[in-house]
PDB file of N, CA and C in Angstrom:
ATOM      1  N   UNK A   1      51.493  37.431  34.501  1.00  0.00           N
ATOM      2  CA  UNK A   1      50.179  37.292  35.102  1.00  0.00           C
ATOM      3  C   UNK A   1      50.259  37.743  36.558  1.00  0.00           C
ATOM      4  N   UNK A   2      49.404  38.327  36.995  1.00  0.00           N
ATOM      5  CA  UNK A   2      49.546  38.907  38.512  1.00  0.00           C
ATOM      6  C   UNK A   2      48.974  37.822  39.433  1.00  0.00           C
ATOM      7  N   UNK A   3      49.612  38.064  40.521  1.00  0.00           N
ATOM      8  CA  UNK A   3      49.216  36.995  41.671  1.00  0.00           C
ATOM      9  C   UNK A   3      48.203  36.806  41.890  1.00  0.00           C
ATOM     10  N   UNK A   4      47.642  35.874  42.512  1.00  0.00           N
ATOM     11  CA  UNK A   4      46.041  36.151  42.968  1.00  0.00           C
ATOM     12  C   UNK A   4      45.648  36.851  44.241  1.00  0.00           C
ATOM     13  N   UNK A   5      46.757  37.431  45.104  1.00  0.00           N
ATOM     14  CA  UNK A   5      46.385  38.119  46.075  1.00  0.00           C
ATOM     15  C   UNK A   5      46.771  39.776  45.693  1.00  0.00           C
ATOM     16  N   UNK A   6      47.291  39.768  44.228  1.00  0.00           N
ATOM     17  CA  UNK A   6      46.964  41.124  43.836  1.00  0.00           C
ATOM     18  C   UNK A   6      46.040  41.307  43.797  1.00  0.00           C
ATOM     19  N   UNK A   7      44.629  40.368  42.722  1.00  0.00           N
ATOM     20  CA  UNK A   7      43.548  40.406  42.229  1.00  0.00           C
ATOM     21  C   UNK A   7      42.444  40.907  43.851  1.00  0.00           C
ATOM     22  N   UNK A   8      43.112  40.680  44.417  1.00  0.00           N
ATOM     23  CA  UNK A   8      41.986  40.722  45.943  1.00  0.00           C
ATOM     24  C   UNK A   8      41.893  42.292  46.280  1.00  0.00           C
ATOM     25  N   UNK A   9      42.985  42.892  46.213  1.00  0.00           N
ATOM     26  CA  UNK A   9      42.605  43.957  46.610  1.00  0.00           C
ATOM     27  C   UNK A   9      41.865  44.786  46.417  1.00  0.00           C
ATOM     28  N   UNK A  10      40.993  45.450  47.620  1.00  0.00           N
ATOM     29  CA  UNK A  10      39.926  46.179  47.107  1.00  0.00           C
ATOM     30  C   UNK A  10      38.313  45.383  47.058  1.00  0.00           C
ATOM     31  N   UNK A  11      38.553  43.565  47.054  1.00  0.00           N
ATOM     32  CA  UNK A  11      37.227  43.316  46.969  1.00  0.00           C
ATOM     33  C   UNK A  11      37.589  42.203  47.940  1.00  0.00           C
ATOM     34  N   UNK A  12      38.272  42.232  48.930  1.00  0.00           N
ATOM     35  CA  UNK A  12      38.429  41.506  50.221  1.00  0.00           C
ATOM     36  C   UNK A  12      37.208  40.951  51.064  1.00  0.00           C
ATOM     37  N   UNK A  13      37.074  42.430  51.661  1.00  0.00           N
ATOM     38  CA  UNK A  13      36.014  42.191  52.619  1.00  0.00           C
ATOM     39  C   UNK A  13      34.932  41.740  51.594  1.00  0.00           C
ATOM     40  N   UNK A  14      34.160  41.768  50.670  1.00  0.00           N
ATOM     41  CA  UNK A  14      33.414  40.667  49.733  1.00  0.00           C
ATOM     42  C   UNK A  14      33.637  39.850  49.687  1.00  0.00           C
ATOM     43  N   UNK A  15      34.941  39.545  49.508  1.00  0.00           N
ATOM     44  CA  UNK A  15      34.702  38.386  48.959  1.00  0.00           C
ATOM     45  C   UNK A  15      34.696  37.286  50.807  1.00  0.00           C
ATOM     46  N   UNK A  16      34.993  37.957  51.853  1.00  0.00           N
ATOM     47  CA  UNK A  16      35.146  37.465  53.212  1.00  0.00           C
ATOM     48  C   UNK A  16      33.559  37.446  53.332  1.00  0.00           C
ATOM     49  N   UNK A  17      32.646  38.441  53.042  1.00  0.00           N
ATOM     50  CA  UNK A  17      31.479  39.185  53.355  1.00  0.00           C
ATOM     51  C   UNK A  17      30.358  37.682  53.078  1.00  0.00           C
ATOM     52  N   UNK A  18      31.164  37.231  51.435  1.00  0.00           N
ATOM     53  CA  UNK A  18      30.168  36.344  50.699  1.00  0.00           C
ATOM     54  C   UNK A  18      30.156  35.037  51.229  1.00  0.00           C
ATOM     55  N   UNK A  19      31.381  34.714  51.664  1.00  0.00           N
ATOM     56  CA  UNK A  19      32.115  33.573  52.103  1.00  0.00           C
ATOM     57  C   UNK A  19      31.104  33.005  52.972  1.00  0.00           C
ATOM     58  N   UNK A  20      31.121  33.678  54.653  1.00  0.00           N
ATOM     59  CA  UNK A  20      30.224  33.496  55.268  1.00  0.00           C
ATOM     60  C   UNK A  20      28.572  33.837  55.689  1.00  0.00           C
ATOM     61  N   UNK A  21      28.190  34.048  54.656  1.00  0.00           N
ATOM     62  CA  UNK A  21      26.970  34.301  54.372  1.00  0.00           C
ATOM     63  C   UNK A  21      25.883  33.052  54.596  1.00  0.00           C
ATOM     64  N   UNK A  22      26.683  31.989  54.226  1.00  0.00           N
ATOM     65  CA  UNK A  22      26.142  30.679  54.417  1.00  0.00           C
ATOM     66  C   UNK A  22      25.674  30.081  55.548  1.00  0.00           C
ATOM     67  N   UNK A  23      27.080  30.299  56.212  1.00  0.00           N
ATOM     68  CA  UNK A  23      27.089  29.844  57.893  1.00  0.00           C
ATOM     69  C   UNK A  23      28.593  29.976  58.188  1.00  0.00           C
ATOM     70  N   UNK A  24      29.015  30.085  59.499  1.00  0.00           N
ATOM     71  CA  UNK A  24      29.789  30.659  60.266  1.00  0.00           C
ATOM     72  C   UNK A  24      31.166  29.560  59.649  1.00  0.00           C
ATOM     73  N   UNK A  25      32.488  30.252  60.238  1.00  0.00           N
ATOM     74  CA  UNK A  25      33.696  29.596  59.480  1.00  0.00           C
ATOM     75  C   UNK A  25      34.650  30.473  60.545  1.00  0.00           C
ATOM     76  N   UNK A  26      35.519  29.597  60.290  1.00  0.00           N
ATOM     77  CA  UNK A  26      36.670  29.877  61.008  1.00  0.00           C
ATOM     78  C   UNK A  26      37.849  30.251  60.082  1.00  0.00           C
ATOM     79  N   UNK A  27      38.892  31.242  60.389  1.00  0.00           N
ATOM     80  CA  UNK A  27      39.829  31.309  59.369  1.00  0.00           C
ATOM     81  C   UNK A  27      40.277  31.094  58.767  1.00  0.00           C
ATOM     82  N   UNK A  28      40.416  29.473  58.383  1.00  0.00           N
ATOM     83  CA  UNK A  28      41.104  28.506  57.707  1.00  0.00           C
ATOM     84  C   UNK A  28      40.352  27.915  56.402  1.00  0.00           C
ATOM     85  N   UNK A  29      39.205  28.045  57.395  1.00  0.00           N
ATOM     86  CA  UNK A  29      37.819  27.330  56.733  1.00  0.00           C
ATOM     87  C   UNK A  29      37.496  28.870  55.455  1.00  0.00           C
ATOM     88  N   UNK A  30      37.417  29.819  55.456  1.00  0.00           N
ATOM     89  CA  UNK A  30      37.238  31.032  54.682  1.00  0.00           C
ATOM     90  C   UNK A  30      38.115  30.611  53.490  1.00  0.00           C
ATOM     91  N   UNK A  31      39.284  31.071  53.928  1.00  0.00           N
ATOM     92  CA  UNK A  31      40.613  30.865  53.300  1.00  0.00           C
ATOM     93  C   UNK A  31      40.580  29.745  52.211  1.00  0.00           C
ATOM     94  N   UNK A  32      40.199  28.768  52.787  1.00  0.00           N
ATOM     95  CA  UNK A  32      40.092  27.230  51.987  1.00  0.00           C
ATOM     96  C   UNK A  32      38.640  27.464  50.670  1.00  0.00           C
ATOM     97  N   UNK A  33      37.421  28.180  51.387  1.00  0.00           N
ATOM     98  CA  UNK A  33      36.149  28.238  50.325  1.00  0.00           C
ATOM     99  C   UNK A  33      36.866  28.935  49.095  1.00  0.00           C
ATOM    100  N   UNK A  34      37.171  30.288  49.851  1.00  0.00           N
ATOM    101  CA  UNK A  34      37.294  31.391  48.740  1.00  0.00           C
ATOM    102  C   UNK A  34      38.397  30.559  47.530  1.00  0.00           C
ATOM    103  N   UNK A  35      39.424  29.681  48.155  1.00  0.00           N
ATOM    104  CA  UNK A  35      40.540  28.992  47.194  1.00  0.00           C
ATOM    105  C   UNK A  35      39.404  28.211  46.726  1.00  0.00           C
ATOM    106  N   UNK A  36      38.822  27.100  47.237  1.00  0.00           N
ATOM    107  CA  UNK A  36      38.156  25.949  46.477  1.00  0.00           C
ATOM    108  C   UNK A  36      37.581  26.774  45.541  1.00  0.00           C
ATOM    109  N   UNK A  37      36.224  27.600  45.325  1.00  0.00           N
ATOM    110  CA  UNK A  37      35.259  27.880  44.911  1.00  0.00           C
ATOM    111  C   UNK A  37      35.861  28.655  43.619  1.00  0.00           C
ATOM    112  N   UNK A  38      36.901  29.578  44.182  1.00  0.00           N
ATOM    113  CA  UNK A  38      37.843  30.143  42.922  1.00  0.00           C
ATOM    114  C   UNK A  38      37.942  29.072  41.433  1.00  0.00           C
ATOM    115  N   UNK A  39      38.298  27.802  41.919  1.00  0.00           N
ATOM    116  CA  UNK A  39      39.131  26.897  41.018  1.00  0.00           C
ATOM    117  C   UNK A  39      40.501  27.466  41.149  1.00  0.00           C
ATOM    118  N   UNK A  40      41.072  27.598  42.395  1.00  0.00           N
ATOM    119  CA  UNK A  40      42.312  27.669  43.157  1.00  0.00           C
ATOM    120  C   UNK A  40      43.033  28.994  42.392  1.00  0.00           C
ATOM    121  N   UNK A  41      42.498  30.235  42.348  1.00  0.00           N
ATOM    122  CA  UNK A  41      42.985  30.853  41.343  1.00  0.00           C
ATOM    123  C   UNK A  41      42.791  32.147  42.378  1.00  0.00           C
ATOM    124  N   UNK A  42      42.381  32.000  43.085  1.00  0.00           N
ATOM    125  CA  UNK A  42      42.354  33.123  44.217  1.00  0.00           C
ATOM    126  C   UNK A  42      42.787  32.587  45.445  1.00  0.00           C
ATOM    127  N   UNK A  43      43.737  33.242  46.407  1.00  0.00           N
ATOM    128  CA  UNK A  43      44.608  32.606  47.587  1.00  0.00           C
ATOM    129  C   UNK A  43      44.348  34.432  48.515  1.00  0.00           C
ATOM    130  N   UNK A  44      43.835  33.402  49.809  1.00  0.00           N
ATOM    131  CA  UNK A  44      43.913  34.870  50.760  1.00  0.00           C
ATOM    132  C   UNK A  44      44.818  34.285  51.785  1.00  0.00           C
ATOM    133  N   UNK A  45      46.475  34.846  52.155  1.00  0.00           N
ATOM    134  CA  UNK A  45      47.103  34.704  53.290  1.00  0.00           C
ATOM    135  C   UNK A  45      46.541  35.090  54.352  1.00  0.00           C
ATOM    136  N   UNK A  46      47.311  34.302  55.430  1.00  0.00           N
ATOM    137  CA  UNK A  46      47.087  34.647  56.861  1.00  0.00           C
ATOM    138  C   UNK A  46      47.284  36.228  57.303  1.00  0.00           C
ATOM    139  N   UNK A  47      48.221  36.578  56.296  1.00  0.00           N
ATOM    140  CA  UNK A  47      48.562  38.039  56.675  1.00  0.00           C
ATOM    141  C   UNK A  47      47.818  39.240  56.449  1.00  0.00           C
ATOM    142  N   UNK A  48      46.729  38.483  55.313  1.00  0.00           N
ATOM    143  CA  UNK A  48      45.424  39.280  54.557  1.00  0.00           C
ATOM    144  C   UNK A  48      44.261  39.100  55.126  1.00  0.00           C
ATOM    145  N   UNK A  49      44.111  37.896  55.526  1.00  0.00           N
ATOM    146  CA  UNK A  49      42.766  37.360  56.003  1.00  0.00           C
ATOM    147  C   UNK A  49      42.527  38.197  57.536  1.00  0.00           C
ATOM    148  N   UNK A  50      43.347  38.114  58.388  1.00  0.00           N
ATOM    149  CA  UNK A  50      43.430  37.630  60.042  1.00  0.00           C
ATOM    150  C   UNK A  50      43.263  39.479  60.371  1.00  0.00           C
ATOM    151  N   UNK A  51      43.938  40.290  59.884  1.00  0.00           N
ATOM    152  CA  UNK A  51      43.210  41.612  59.753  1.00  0.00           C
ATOM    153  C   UNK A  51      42.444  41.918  59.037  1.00  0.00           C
ATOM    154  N   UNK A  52      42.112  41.763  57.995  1.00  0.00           N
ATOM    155  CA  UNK A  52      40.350  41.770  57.721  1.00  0.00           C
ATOM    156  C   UNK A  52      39.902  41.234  58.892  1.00  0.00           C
ATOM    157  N   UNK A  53      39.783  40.327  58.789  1.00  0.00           N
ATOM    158  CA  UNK A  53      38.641  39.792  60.167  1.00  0.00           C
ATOM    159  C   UNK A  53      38.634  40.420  60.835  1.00  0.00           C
ATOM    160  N   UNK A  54      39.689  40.620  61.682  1.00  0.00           N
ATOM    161  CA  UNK A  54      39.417  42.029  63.246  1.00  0.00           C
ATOM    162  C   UNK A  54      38.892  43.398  62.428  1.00  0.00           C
ATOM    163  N   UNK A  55      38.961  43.797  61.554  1.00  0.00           N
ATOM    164  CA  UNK A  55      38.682  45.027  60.934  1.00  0.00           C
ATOM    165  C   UNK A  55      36.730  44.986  60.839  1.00  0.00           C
ATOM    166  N   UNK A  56      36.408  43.700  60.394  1.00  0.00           N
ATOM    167  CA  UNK A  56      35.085  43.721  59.836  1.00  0.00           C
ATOM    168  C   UNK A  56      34.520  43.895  61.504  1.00  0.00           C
ATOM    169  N   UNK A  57      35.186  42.494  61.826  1.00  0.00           N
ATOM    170  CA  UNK A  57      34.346  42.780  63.223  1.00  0.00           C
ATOM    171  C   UNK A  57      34.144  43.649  64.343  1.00  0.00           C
ATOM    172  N   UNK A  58      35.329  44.342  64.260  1.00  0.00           N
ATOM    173  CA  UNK A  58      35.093  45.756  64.605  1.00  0.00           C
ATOM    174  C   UNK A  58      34.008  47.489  64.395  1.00  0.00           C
ATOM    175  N   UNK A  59      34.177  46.894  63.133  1.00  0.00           N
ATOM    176  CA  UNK A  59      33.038  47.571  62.309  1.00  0.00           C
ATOM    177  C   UNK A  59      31.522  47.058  62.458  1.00  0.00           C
ATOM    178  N   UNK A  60      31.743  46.082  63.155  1.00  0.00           N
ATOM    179  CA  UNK A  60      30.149  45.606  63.183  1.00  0.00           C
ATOM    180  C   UNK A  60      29.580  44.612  62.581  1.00  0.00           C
ATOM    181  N   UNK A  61      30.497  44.270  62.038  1.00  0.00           N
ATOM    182  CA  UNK A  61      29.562  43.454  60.142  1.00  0.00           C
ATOM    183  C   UNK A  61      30.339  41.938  60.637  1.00  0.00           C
ATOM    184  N   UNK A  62      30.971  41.616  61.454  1.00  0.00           N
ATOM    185  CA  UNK A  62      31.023  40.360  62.233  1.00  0.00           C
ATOM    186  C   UNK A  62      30.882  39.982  63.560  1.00  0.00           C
ATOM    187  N   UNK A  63      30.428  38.989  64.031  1.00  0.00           N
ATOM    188  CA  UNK A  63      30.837  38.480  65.547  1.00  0.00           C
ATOM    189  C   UNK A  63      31.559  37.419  65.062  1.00  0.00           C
ATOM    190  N   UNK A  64      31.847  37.024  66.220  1.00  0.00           N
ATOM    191  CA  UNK A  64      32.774  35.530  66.382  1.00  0.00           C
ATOM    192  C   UNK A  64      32.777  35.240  67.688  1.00  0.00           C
ATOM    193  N   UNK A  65      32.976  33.903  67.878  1.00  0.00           N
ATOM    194  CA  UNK A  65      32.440  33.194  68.617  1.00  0.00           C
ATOM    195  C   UNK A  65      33.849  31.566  68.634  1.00  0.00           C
ATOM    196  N   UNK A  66      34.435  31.582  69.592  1.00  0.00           N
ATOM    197  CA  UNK A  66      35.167  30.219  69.582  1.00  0.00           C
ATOM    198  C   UNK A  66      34.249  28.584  70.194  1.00  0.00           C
ATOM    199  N   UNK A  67      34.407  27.831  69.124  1.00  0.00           N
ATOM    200  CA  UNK A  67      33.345  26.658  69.283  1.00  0.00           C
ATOM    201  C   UNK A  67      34.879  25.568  69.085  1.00  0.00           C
ATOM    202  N   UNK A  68      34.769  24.263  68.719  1.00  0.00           N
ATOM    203  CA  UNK A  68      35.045  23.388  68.362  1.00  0.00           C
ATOM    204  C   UNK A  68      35.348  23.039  67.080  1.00  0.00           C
ATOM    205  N   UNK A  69      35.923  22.842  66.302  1.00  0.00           N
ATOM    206  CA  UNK A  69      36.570  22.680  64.437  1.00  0.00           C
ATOM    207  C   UNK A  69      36.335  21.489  64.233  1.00  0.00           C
ATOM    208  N   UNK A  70      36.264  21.165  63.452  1.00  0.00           N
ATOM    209  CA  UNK A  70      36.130  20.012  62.741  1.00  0.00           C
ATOM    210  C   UNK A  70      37.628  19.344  63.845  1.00  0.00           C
ATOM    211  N   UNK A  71      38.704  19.704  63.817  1.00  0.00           N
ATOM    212  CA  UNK A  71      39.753  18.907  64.054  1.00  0.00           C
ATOM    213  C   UNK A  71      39.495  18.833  65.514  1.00  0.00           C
ATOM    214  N   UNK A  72      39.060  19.189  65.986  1.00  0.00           N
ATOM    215  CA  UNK A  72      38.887  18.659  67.761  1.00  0.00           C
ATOM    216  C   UNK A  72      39.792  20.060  68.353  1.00  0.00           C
ATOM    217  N   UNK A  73      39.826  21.134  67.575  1.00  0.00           N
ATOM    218  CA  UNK A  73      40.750  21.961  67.982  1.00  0.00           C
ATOM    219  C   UNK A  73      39.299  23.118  68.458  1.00  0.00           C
ATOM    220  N   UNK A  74      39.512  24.056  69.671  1.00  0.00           N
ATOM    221  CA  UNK A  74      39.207  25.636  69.651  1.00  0.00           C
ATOM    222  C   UNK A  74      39.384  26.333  68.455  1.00  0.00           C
ATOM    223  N   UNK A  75      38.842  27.107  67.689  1.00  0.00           N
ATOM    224  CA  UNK A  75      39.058  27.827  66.342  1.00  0.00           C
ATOM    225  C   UNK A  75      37.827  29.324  66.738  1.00  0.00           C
ATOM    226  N   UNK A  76      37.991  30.662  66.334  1.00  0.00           N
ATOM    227  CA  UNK A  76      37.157  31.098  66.278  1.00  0.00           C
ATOM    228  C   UNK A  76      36.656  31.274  64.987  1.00  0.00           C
ATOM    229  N   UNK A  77      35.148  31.561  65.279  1.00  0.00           N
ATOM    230  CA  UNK A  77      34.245  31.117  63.932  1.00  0.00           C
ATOM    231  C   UNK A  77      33.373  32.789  63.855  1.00  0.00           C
ATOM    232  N   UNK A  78      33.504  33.189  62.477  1.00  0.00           N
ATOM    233  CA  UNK A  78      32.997  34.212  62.302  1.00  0.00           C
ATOM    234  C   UNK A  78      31.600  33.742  61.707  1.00  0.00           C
ATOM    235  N   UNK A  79      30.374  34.838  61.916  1.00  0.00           N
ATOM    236  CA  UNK A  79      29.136  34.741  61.213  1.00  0.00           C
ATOM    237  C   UNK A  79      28.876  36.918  60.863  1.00  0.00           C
ATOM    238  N   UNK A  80      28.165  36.763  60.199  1.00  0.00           N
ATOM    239  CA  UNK A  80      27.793  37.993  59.672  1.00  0.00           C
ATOM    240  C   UNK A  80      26.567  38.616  60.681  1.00  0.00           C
ATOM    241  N   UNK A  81      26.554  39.572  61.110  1.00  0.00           N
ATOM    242  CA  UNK A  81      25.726  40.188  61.785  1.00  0.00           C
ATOM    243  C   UNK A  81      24.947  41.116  61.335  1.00  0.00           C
ATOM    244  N   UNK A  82      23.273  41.311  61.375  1.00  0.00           N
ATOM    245  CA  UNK A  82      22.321  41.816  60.783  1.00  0.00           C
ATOM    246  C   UNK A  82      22.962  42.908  59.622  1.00  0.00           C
ATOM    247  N   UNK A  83      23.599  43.972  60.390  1.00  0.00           N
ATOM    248  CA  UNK A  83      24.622  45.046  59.817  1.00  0.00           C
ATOM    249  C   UNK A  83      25.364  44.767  58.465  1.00  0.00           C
ATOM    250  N   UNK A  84      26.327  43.364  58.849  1.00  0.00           N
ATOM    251  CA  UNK A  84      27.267  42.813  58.131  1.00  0.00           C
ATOM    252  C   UNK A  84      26.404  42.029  56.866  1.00  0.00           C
ATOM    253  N   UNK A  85      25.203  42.229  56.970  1.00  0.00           N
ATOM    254  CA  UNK A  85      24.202  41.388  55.506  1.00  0.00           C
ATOM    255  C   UNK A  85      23.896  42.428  55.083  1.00  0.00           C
ATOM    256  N   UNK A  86      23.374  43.664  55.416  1.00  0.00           N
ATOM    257  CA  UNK A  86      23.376  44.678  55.306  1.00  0.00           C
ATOM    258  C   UNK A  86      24.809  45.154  54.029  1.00  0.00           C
ATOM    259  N   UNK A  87      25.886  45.242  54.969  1.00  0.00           N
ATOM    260  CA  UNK A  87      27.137  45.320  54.114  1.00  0.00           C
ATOM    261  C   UNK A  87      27.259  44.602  52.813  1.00  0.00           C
ATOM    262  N   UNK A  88      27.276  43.574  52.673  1.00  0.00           N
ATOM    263  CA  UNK A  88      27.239  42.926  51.564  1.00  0.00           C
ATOM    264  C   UNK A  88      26.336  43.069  50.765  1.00  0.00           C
ATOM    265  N   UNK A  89      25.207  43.357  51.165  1.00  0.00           N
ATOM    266  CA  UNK A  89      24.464  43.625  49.588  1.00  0.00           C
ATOM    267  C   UNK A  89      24.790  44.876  49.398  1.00  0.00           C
ATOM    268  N   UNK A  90      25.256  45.868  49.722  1.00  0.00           N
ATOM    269  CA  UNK A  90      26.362  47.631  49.340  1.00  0.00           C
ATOM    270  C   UNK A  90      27.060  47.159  48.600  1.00  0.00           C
ATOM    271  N   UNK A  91      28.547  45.753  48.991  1.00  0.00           N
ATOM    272  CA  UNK A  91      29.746  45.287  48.779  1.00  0.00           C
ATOM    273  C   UNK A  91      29.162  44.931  47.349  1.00  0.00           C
ATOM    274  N   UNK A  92      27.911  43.901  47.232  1.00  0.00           N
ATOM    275  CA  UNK A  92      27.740  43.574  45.571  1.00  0.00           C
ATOM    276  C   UNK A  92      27.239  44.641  44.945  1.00  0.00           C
ATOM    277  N   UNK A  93      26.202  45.468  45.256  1.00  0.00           N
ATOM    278  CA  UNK A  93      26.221  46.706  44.195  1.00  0.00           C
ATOM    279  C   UNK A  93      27.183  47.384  43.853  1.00  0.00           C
ATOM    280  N   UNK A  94      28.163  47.532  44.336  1.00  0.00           N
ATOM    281  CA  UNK A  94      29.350  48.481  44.068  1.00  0.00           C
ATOM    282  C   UNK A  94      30.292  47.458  43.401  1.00  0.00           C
ATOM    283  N   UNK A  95      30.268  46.158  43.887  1.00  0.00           N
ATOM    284  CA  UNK A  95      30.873  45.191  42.575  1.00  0.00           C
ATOM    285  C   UNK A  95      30.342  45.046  41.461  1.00  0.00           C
ATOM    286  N   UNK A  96      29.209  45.470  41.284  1.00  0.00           N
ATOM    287  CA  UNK A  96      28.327  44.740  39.856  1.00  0.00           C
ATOM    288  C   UNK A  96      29.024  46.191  39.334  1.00  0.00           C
ATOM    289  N   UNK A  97      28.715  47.752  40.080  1.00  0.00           N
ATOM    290  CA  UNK A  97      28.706  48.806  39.116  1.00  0.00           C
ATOM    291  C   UNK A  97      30.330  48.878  38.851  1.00  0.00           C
ATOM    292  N   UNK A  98      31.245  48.580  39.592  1.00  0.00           N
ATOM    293  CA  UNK A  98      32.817  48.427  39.017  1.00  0.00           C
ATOM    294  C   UNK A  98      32.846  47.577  38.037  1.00  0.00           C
ATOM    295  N   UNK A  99      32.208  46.057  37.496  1.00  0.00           N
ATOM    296  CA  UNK A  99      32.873  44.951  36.825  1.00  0.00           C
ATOM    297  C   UNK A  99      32.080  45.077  35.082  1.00  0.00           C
ATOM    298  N   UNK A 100      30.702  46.228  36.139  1.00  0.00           N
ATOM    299  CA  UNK A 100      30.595  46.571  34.570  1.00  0.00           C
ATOM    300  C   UNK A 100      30.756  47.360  33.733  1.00  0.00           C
ATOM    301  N   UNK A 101      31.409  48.349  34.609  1.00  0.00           N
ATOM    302  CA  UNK A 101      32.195  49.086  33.885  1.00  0.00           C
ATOM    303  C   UNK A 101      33.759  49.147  33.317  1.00  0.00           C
ATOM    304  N   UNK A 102      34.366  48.269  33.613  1.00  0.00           N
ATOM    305  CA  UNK A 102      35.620  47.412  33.279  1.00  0.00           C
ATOM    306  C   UNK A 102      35.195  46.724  32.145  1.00  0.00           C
ATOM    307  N   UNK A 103      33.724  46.094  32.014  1.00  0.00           N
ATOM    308  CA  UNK A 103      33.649  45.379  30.819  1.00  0.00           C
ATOM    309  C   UNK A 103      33.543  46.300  29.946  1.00  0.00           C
ATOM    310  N   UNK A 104      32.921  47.312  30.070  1.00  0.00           N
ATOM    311  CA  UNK A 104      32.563  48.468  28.741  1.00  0.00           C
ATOM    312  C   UNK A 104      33.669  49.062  28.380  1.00  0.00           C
ATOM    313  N   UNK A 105      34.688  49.329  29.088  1.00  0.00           N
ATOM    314  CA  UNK A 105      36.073  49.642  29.172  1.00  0.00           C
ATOM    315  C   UNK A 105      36.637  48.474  28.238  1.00  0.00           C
ATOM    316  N   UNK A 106      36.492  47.823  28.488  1.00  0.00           N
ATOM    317  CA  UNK A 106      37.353  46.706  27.929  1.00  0.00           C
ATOM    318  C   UNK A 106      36.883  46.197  26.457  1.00  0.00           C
ATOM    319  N   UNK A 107      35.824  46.344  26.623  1.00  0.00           N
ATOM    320  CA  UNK A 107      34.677  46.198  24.685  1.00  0.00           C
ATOM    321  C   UNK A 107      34.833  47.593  24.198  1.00  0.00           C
ATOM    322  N   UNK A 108      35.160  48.379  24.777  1.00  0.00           N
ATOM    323  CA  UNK A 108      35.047  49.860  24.054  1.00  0.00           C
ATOM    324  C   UNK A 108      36.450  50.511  23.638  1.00  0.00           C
ATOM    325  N   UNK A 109      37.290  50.068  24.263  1.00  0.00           N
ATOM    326  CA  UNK A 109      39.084  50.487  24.057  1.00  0.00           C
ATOM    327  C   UNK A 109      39.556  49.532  22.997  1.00  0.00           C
TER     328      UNK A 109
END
């Protein structure tokens, strides 16, 4: 069975994109949804996550902003920027037209 940070590649920034769509999060806090929400079956390292992030936000499709964490700690907290909502609804059309074509692939072979 392949890892679950094989399974990521390629739909990263989505699945980062979807994450905070809600409201703003800090690295840890991402990291932790995308695992919870999975049913712990998807894991994004620090080594995966922490460049995405500078990558998106570079590109436009994040700000961040350092506030206060839940733990009484400084954390910076990403939110999606007009652009970056923009991005994500691209990120899900191009996921819907990949997953359904994997399924037809997969009913048809």
């Amino acid at each position: 069975m392949p890892k679950p940070s094989d399974l990521l590649q390629g739909t990263l920034d989505l699945l980062i994109l979807k994450t905070i769509a809600r409201e703003p999060l800090h690295g840890w806090g991402i990291s932790k949804r995308i695992q919870v929400l999975s049913n712990d079956i998807l894991s994004v390292g620090q080594g995966s996550l922490y460049p995405a992030l500078h990558r998106l936000e570079h590109q436009g499709w994040l700000k961040a902003e350092w506030k206060e964490s839940d733990l009484g700690r400084d954390a910076k907290f990403y939110a999606l920027t007009r652009e970056g909502r923009k991005q994500l609804e691209r990120e899900l059309r191009t996921w819907d037209r990949l997953s359904s074509a994997v399924q037809l692939l997969i009913q048809r072979a």
